[in-house]
Protein backbone atom coordinates (compact mmCIF):
# COMPACT_ATOMS: atom_id res chain seq x y z
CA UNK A 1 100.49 111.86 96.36
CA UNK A 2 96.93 112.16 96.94
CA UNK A 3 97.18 112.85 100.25
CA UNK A 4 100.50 115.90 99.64
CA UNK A 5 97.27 117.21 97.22
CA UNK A 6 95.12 117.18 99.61
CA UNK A 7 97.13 119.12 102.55
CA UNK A 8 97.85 121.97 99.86
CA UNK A 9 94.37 122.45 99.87
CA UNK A 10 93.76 122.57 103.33
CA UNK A 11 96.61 124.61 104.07
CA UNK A 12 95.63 127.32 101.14
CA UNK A 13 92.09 127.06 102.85
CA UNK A 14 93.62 127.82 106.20
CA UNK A 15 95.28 131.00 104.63
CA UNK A 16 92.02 132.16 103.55
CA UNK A 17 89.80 131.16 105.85
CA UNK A 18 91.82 131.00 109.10
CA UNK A 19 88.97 130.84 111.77
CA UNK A 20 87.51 127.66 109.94
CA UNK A 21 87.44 124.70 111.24
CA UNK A 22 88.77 121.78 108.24
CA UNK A 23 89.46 118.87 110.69
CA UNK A 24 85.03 119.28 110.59
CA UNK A 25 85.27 119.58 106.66
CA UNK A 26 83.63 116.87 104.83
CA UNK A 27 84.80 115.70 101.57
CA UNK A 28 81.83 116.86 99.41
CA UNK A 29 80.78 119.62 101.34
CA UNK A 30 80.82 122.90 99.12
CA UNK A 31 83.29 124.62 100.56
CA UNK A 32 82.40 128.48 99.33
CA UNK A 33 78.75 127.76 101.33
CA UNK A 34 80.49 126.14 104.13
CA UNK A 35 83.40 128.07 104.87
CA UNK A 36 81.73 131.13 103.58
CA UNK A 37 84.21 132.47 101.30
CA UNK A 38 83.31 134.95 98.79
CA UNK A 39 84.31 135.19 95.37
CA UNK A 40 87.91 137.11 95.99
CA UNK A 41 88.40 134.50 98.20
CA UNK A 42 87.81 131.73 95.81
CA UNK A 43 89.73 133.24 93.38
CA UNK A 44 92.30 133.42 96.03
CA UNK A 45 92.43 129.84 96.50
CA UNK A 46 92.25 129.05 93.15
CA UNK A 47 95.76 131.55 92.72
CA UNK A 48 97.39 129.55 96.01
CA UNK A 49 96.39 125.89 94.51
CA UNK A 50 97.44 127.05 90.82
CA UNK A 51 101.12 128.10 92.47
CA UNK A 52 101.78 125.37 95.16
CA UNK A 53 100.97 122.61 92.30
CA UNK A 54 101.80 123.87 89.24
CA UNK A 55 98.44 123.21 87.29
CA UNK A 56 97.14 125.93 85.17
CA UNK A 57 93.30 126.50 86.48
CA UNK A 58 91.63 128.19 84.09
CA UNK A 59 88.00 129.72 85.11
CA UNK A 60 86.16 126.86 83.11
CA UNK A 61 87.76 124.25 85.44
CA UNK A 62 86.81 126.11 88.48
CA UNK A 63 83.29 123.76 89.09
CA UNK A 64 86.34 120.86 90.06
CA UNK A 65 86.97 123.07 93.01
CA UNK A 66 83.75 123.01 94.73
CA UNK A 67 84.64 120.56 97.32
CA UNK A 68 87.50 119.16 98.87
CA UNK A 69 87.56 116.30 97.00
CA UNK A 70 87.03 117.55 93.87
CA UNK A 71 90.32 119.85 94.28
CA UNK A 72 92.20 117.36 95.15
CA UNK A 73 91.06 114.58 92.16
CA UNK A 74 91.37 117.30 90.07
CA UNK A 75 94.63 118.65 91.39
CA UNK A 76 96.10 114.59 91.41
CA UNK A 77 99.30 114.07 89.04
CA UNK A 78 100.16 113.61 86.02
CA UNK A 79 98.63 116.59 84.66
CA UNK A 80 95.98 115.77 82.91
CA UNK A 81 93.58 114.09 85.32
């Protein structure tokens, strides 16, 4: 399951930052500094992950999404983490 999380997030990253390149992503990298996205644009993905996984995301659990592995360990099922 782990790895379905983890190409949601790529894929909503795509869709936001379409130019980027994720195959060069690393894990831990910060990924509004890296793939420059601005705040509309985090709030974008955070809209796209909330949808395509069916977690509620409320704005105190947005530090989880920093990185690309933080999304996705925070994204992992059961609810609940």
């Amino acid at each position: 399951m782990t790895d379905d999380i983890e190409t949601i997030v790529r894929t909503a990253l795509h869709e936001i930052a379409p130019d980027a390149d994720l195959s060069a992503l690393h894990p831990d990298a910060d990924l509004r500094e890296t793939l420059g996205l601005d705040s509309l644009d985090f709030l974008r993905l955070v809209e796209l992950l909330s949808t395509r996984t069916g977690h509620r995301i409320d704005e105190e659990d947005y530090p989880c999404l920093t990185t690309l592995a933080g999304a996705v360990s925070f994204l992992k099922w059961p609810p609940g983490r």
